[in-house]
Protein backbone atom coordinates (compact mmCIF):
# COMPACT_ATOMS: atom_id res chain seq x y z
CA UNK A 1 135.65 70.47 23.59
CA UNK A 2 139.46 71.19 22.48
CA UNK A 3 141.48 69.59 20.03
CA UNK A 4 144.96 69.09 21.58
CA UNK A 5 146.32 66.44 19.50
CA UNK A 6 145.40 68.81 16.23
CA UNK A 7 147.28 71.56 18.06
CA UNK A 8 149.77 69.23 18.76
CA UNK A 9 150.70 68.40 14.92
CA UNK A 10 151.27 71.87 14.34
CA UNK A 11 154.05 72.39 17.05
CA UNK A 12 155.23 68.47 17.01
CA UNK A 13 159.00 69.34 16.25
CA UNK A 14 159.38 71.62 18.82
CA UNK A 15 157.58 70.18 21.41
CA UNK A 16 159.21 66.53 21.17
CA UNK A 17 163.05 68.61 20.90
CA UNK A 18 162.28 70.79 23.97
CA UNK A 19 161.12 67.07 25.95
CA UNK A 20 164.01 65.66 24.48
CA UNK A 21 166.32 67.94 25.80
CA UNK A 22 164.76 68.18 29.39
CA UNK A 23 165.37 64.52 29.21
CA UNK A 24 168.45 64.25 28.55
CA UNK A 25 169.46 67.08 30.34
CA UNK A 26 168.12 65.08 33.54
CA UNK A 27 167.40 68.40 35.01
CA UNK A 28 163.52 67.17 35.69
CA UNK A 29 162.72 69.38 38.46
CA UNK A 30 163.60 73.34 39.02
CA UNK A 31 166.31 73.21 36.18
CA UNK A 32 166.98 76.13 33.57
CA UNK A 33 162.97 75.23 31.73
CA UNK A 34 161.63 76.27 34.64
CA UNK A 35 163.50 79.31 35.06
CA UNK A 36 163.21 80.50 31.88
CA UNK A 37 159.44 79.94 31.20
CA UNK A 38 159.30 81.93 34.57
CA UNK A 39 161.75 84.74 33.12
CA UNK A 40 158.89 84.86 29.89
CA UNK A 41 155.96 84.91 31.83
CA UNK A 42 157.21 87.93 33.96
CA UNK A 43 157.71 89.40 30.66
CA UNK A 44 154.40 88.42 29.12
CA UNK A 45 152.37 89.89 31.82
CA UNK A 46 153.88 92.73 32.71
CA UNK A 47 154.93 91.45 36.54
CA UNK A 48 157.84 91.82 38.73
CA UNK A 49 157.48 87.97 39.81
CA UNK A 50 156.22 84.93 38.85
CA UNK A 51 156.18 81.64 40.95
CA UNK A 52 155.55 78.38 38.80
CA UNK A 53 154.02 75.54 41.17
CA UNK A 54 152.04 72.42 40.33
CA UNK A 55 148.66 73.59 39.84
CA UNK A 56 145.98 76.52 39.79
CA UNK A 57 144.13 75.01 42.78
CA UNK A 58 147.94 74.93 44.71
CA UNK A 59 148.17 78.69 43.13
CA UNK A 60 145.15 79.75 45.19
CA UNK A 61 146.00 78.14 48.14
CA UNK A 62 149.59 79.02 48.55
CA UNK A 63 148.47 82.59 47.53
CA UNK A 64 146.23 82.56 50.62
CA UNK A 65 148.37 81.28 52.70
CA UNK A 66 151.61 84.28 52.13
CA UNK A 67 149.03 86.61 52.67
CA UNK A 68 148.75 85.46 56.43
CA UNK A 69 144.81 85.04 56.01
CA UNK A 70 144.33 83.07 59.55
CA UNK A 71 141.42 80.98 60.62
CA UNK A 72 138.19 82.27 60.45
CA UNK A 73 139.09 85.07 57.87
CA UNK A 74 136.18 85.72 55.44
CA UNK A 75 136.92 85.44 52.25
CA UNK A 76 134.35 86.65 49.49
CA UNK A 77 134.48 84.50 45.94
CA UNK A 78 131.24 84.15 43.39
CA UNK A 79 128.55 81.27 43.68
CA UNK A 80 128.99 80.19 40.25
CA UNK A 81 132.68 79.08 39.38
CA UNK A 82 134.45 75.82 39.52
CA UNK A 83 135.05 74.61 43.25
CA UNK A 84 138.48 74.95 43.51
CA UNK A 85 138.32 78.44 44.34
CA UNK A 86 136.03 77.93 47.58
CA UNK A 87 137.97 74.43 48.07
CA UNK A 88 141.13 76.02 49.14
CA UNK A 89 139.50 78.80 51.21
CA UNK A 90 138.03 75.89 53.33
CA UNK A 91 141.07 73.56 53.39
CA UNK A 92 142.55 76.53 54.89
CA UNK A 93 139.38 76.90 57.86
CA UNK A 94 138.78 80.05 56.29
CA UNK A 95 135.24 81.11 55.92
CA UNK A 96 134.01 81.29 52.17
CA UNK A 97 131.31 84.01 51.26
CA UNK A 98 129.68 83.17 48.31
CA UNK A 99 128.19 85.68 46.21
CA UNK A 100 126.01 85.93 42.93
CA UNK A 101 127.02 86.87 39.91
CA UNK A 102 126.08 89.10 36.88
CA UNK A 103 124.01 88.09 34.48
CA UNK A 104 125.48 88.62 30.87
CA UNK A 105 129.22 88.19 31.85
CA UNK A 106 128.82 85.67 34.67
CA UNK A 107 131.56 87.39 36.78
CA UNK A 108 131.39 88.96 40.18
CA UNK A 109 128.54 91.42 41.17
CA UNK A 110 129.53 94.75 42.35
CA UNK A 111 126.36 95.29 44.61
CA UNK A 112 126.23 91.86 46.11
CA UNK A 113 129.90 91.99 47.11
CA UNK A 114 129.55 95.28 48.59
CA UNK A 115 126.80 94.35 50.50
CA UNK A 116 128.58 90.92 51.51
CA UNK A 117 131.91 92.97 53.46
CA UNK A 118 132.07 92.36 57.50
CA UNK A 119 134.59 93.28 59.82
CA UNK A 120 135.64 89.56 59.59
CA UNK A 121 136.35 90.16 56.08
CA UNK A 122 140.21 89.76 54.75
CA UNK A 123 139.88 89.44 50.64
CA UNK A 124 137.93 89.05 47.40
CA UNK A 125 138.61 86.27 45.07
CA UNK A 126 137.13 87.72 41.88
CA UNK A 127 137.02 84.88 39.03
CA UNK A 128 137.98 85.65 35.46
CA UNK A 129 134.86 83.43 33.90
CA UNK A 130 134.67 81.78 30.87
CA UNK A 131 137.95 83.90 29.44
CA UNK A 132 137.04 87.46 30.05
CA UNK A 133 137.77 89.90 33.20
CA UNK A 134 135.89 91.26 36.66
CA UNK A 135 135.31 94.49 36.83
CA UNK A 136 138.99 94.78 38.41
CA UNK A 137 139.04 98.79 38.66
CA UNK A 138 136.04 99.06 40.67
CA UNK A 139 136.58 95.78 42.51
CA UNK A 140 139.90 97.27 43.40
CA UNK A 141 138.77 100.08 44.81
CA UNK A 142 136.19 98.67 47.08
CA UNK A 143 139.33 96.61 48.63
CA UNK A 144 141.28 99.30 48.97
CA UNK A 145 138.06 100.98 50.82
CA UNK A 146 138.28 98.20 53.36
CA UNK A 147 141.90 97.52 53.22
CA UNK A 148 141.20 94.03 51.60
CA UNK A 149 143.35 91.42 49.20
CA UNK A 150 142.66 90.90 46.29
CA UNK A 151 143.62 87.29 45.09
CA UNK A 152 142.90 87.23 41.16
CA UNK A 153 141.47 83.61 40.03
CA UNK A 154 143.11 83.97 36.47
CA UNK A 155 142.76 80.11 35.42
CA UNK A 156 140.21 80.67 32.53
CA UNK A 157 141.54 84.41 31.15
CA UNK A 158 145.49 84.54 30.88
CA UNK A 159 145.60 86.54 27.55
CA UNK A 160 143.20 89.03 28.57
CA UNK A 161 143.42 92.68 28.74
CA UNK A 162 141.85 95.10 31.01
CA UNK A 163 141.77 98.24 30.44
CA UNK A 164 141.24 101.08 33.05
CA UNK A 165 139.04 104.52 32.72
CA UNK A 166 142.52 106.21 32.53
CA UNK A 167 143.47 104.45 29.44
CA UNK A 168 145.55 102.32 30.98
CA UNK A 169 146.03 98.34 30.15
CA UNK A 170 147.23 95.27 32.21
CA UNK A 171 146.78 91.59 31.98
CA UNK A 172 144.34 89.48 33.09
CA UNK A 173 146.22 88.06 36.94
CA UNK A 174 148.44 91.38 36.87
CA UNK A 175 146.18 93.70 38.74
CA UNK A 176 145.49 92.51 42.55
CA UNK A 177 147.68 91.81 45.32
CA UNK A 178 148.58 88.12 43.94
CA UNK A 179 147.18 86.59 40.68
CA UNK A 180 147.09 83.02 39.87
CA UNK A 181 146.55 80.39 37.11
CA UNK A 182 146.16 77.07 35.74
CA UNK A 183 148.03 75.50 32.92
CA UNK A 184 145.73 72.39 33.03
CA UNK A 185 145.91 70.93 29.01
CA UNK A 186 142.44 72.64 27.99
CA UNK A 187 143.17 76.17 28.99
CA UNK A 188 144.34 78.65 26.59
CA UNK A 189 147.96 78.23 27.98
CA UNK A 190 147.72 74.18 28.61
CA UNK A 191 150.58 72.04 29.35
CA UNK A 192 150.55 68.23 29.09
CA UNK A 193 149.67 67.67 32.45
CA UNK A 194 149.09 69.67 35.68
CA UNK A 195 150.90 73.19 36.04
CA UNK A 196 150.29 76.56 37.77
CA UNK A 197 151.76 79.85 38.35
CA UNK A 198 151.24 83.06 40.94
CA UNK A 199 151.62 86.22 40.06
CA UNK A 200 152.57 89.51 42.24
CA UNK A 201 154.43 92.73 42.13
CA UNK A 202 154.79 92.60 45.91
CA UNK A 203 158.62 91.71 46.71
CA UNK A 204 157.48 90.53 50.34
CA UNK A 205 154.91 88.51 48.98
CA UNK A 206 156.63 87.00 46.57
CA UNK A 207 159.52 85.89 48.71
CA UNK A 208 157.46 84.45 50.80
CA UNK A 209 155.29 82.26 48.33
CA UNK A 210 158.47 81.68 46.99
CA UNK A 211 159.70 79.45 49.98
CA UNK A 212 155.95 78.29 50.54
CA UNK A 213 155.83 76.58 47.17
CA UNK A 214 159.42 74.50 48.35
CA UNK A 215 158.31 72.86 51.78
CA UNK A 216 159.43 76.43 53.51
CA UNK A 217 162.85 76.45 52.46
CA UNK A 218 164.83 79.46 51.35
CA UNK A 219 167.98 77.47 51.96
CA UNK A 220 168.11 73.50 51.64
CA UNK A 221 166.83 71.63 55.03
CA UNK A 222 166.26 74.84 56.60
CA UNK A 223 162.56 75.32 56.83
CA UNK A 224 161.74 78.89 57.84
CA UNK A 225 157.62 79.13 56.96
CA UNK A 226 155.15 75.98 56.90
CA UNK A 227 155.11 74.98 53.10
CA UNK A 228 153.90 72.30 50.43
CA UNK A 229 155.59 70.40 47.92
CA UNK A 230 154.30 72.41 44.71
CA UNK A 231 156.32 72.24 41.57
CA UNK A 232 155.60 72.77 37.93
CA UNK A 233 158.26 69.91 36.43
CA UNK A 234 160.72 70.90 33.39
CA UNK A 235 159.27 69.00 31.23
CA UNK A 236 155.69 71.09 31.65
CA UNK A 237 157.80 74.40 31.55
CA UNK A 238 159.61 73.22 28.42
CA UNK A 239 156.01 72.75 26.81
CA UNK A 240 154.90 76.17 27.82
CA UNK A 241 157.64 77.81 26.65
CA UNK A 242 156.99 76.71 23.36
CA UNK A 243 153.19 77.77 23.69
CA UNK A 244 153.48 80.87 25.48
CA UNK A 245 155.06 82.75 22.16
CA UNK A 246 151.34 81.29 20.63
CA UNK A 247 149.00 82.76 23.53
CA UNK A 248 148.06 85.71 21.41
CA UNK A 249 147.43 83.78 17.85
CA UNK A 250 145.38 80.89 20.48
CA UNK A 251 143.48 83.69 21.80
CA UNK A 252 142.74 85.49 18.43
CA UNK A 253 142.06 81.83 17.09
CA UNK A 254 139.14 81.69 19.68
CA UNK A 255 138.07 84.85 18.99
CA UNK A 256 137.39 84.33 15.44
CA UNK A 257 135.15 81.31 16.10
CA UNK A 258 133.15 82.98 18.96
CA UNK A 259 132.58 85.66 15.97
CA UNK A 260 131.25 82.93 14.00
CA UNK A 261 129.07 82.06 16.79
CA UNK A 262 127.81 84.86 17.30
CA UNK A 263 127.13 85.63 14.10
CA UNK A 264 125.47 82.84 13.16
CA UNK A 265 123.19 82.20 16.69
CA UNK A 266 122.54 86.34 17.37
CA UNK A 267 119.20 86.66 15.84
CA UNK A 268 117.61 83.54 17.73
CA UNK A 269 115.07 84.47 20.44
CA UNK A 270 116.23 81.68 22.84
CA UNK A 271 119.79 82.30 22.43
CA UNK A 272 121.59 84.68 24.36
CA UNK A 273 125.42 84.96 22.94
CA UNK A 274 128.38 85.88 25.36
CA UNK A 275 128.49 89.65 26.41
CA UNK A 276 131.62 91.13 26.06
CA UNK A 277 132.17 93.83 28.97
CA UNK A 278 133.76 97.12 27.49
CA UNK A 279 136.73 97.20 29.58
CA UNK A 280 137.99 93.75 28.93
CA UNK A 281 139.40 91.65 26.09
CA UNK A 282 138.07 88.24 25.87
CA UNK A 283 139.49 84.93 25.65
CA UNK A 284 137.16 82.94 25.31
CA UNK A 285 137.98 79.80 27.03
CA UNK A 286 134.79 78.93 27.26
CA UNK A 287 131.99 80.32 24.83
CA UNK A 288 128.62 79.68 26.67
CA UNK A 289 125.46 80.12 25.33
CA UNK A 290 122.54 80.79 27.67
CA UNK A 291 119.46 78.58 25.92
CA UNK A 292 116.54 80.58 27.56
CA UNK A 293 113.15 78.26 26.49
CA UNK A 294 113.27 75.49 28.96
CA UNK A 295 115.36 73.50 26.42
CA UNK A 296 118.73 73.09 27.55
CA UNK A 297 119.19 69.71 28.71
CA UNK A 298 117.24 68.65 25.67
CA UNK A 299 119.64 70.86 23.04
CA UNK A 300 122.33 69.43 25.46
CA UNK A 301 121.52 65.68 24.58
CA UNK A 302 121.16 66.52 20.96
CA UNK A 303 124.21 67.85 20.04
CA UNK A 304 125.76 64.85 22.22
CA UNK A 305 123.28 62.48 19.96
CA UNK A 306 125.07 64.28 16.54
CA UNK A 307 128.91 63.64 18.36
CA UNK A 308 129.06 67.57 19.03
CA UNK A 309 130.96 68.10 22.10
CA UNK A 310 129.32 70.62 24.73
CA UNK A 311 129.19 71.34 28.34
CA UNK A 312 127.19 72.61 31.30
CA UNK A 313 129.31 75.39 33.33
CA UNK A 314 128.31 74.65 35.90
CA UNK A 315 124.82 72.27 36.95
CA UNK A 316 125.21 72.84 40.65
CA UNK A 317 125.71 75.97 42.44
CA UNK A 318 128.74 75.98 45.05
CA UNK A 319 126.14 77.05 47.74
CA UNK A 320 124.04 73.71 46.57
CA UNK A 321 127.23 71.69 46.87
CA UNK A 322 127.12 69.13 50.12
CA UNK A 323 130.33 69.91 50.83
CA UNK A 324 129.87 73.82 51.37
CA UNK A 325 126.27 73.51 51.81
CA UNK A 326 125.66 76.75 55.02
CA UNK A 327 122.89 78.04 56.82
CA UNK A 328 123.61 81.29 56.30
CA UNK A 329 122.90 81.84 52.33
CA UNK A 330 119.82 82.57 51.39
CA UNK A 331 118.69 81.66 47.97
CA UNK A 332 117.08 84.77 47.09
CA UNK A 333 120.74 86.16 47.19
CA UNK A 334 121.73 83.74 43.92
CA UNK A 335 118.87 84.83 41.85
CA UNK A 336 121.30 85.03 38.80
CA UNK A 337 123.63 82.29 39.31
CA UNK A 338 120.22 79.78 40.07
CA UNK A 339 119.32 80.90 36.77
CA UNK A 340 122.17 80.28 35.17
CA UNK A 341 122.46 76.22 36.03
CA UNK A 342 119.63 76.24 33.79
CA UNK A 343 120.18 77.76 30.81
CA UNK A 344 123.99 77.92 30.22
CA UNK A 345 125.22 75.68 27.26
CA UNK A 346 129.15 75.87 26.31
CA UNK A 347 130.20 75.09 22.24
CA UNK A 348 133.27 73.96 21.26
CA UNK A 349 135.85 76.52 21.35
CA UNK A 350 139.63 75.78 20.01
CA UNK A 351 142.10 76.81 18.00
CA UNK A 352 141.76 73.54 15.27
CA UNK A 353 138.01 74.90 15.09
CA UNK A 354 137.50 75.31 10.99
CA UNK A 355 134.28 76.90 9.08
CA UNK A 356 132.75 73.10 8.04
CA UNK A 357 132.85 72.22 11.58
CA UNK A 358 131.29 75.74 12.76
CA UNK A 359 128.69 75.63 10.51
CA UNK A 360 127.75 72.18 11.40
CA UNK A 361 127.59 73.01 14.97
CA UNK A 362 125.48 76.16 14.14
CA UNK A 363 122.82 74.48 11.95
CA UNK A 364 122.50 71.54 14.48
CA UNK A 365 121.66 73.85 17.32
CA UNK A 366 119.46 75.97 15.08
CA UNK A 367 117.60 73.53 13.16
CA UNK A 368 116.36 71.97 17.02
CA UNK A 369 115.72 75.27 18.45
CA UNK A 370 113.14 76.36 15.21
């Protein structure tokens, strides 16, 4: 689905010199890499503070836990994401309220999350999908409403814009209380391994999360809050600062072969090509198809059968899952996300993507769907 070792070649020098260094600068974890990718990501996005850790499910969870959310808390995140987002709200015993989703952008539904507030309710976990944002301005202000958090699940969209009715523009993970994000090695901004970072403009917040991330300590052996062991490592932080500079040419990369896509797979009648809302930029880290004549699967194992990578985002719904499985959803409330399972199809998308390869997909998917 990506091609990291063609990406790779193009950057080889200065990724094996920035490794090199780290390595002989035996300053493996915390050391000046880290500090300085965190110093250009602050920059990037447009935030007061960034906090690298280890991960974007260790992102989520430590940005739960310097909010204070306590047991029992509801927490309201969409039906149809990855687990990790509803995995941390339970590791925490807090209470995950799944919602459905919209149907041409996949991301939170405005009218199912107001309807899913309670008293018990502490914070919205809206999830960036596929590369493109929630409707943050209006999702903000139904939090503000009910004097909720909003914790930004950024892991498929850093590089996006949003753009508010006033005119103005922030980045994707820049725009709740606390943003967070993966730099797993297939995401737009990968590293070569595991690697995370929160985002906040809250000082408070991020002083806390700050000492969360390093077993609770502000000050060596002194352990003021109950923390984890969550680090992103120099080497990781060397890598990104190398690719960070790139974000915008990755994303724009993307771009042009979702274009191609589109152009190419627009016209079919059981094709539906990614929507594009009209208040965000997207990313495409994903570019899913929804195959709408009772052929997926079957145009799934094809394109497998012709070596053409693809994906289904996701097959099982987290309210389907056994391990979040609760008697108090009701199917008729994930009419769109039950839907979805079945049709969804995601294409390559990369920057090493050229026209011969594009066109091959195309053809392939169009010549068994005639």
């Amino acid at each position: 689905m990506v091609d990291l070792k063609g990406q790779y070649e193009k950057i080889k020098s200065a990724i094996d010199t920035s490794i090199i260094n780290v390595i002989e600068s035996t300053a493996f974890v915390n050391g000046p890499e880290v500090h300085g990718f965190q110093k250009d990501l602050e920059e990037y996005l447009d935030v007061k503070h960034v906090i690298p850790c280890a991960n974007g499910t260790d992102a989520l969870q430590i940005s739960m836990m310097g909010l204070g959310l306590e047991q029992g808390d509801e927490v309201i995140t969409v039906d149809f994401t990855f687990a990790a987002t509803v995995e941390v709200i339970a590791l925490l015993k807090l209470t995950p309220v799944l919602i459905d989703v919209e149907s041409d952008t996949f991301n939170m539904d405005l009218d199912a999350l107001k309807k899913a507030i309670t008293p018990k309710t502490k914070a919205i976990v809206p999830v960036h999908l596929f590369g493109q944002c929630a409707n943050m301005e209006a999702i903000l202000e139904i939090a503000k409403e009910h004097n909720l958090f909003v914790i930004e699940d950024n892991a498929q969209a850093i590089g996006a814009d949003y753009t508010f009715s006033d005119g103005t523009v922030k980045k994707a993970g820049a725009m709740g209380n606390v943003g967070t994000t993966s730099f797993f090695p297939s995401k737009n901004l990968g590293c070569y391994g595991d690697g995370g970072a929160i985002f906040t403009n809250d000082d408070e917040l991020a002083h806390t999360i700050r000492g969360i991330v390093n077993h609770g300590m502000y000050r060596r052996y002194y352990h003021d809050v109950v923390g984890v062991n969550s680090r992103l490592d120099s080497v990781q932080a060397a890598i990104l600062r190398i690719k960070l500079p790139k974000l915008d040419a990755y994303c724009d990369a993307r771009r042009e072969s979702a274009h191609y896509y589109n152009d190419a797979l627009a016209n079919h009648p059981s094709i539906i090509t990614p929507v594009t809302s009209n208040f965000s930029t997207h990313v495409f880290h994903q570019y899913t198809l929804q195959i709408t004549n009772g052929k997926r699967n079957e145009l799934h194992q094809h394109l497998l059968d012709n070596n053409i990578p693809n994906a289904i985002y996701y097959p099982v719904p987290l309210h389907s899952q056994k391990a979040y499985v609760d008697d108090r959803y009701n199917e008729d409330d994930f009419k769109v996300t039950n839907n979805l399972i079945d049709t969804v199809l995601s294409l390559p998308i990369h920057t090493e993507l050229d026209k011969d390869q594009l066109d091959f997909i195309t053809k392939t998917i169009l010549e068994f769907l005639k």
